[in-house]
C-alpha atoms as a PDB file:
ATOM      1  CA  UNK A   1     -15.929 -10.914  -0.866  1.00  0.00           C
ATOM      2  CA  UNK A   2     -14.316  -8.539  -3.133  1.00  0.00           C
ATOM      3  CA  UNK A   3     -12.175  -7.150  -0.540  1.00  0.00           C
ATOM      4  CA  UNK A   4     -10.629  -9.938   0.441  1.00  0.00           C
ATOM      5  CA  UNK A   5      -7.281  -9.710  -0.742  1.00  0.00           C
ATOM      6  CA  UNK A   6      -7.086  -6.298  -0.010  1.00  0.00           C
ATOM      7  CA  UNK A   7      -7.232  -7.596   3.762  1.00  0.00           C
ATOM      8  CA  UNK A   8      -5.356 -10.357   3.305  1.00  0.00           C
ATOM      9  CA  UNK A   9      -2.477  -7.897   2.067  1.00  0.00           C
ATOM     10  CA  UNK A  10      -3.241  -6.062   5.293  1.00  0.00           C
ATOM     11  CA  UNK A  11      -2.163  -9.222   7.124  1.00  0.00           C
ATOM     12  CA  UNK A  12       0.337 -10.316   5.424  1.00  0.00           C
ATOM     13  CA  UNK A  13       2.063  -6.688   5.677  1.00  0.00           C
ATOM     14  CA  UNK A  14       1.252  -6.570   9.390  1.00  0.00           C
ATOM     15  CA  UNK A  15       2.917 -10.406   9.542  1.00  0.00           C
ATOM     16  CA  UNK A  16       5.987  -8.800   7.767  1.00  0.00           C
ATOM     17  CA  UNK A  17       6.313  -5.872  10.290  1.00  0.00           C
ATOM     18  CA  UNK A  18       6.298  -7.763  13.333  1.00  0.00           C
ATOM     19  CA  UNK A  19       7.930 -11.039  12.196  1.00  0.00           C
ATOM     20  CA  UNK A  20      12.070 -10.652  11.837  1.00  0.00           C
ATOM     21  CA  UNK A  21      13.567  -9.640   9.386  1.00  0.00           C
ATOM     22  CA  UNK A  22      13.638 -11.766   6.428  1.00  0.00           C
ATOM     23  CA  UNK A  23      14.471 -11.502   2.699  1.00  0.00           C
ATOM     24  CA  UNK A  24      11.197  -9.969   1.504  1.00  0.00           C
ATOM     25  CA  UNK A  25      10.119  -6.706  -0.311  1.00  0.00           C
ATOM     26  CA  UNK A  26       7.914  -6.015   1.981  1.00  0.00           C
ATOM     27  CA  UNK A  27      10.227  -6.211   5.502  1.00  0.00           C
ATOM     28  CA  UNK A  28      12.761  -4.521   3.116  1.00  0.00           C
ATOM     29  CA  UNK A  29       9.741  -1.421   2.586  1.00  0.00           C
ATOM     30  CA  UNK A  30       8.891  -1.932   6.278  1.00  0.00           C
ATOM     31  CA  UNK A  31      12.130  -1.293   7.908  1.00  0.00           C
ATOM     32  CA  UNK A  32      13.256   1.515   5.578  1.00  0.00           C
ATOM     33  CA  UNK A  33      10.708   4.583   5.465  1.00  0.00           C
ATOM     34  CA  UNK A  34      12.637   6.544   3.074  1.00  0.00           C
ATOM     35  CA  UNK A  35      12.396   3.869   0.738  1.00  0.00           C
ATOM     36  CA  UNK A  36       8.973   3.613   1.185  1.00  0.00           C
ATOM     37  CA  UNK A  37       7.687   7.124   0.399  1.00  0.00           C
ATOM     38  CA  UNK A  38      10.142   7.449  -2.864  1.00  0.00           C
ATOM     39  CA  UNK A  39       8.198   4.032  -3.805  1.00  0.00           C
ATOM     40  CA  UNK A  40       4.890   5.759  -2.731  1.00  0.00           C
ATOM     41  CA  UNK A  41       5.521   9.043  -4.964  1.00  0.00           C
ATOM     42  CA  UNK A  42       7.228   6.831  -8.033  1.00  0.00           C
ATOM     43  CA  UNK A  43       4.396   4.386  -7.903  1.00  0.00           C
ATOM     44  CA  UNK A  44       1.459   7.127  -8.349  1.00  0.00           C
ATOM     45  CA  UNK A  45       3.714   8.549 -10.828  1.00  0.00           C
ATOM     46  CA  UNK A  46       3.813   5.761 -12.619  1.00  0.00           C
ATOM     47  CA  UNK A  47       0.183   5.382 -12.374  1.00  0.00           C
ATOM     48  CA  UNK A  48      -0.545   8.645 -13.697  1.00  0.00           C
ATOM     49  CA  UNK A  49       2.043   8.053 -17.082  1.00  0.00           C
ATOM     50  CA  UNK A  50       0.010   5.145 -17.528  1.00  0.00           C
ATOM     51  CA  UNK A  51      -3.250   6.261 -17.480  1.00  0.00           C
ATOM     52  CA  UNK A  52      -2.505   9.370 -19.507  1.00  0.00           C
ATOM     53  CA  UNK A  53      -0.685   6.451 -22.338  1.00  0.00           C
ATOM     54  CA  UNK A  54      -4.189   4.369 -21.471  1.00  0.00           C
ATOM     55  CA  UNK A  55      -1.571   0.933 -20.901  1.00  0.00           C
ATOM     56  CA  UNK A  56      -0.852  -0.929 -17.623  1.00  0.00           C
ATOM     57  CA  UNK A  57      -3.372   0.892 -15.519  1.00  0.00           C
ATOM     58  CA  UNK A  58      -4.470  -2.024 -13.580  1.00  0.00           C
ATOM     59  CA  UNK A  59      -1.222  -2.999 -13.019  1.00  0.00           C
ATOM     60  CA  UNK A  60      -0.055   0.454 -12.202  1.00  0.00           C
ATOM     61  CA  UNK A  61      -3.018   0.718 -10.001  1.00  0.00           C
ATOM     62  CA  UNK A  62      -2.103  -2.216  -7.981  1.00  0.00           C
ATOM     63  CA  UNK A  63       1.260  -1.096  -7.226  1.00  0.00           C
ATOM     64  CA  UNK A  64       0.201   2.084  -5.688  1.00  0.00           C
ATOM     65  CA  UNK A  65      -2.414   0.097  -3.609  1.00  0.00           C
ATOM     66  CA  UNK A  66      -0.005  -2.333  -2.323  1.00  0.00           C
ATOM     67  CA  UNK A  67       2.691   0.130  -1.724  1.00  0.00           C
ATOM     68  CA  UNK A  68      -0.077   2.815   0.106  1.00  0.00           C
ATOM     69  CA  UNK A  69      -0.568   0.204   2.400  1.00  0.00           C
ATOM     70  CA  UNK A  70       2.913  -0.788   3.349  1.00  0.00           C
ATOM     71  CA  UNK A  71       3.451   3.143   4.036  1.00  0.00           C
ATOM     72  CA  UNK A  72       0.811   3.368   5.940  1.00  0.00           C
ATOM     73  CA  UNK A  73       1.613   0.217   8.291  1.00  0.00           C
ATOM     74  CA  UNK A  74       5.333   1.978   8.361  1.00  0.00           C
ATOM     75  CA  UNK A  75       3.640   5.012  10.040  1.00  0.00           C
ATOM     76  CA  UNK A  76       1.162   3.583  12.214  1.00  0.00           C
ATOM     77  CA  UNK A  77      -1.805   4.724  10.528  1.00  0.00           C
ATOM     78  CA  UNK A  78      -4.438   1.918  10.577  1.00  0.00           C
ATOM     79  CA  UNK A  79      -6.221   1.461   7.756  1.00  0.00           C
ATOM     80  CA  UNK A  80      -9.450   0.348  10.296  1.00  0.00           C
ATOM     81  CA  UNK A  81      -8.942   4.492  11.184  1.00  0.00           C
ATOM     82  CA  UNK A  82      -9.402   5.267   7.176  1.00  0.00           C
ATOM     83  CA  UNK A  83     -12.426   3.476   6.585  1.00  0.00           C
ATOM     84  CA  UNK A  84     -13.861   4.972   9.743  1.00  0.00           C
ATOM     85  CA  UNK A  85     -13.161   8.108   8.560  1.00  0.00           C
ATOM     86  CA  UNK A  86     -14.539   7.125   4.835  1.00  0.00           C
ATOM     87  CA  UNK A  87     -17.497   6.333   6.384  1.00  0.00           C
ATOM     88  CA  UNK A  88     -17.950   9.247   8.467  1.00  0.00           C
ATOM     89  CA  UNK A  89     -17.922  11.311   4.991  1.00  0.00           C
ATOM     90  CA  UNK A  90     -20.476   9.069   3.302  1.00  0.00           C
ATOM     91  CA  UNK A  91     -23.279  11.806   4.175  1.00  0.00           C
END
């Protein structure tokens, strides 16, 4: 049950991508990969300042979650294939 907004924010990102274009953050990320891998590499930044200050991290944390997953929806790598492959490494 934990996981279940991580999949929900699965769905909803893979509702964005093949819906039209509308005036969300997340179509915005979607249909513009260059903005999606500076928001990738300034998110984990971000994440690292904060937990090196020990403030935000959560926050910080989530960010880099929720923006991992839009870039990997914008380049077709399914998240189904990352667990798969998490689980083939949980020997």
């Amino acid at each position: 049950m934990m996981f279940e907004n991580l999949e929900q924010l699965i769905k909803t990102i893979r509702e964005r991508k093949n819906s039209s274009p509308d005036k969300s953050y997340t179509n915005k990320l979607l249909n513009n990969k260059n903005l999606s891998v500076s928001k990738v590499k300034e998110e984990i930044g971000e994440l690292i300042e904060s937990v090196e200050k020990n403030s935000n991290k959560v926050h910080e944390a989530t960010d880099v979650i929720y923006h991992l997953m839009v870039y990997l929806e914008v380049n077709n790598i399914k998240i189904e294939d990352v667990m798969t492959e998490l689980k083939k490494r949980q020997k």
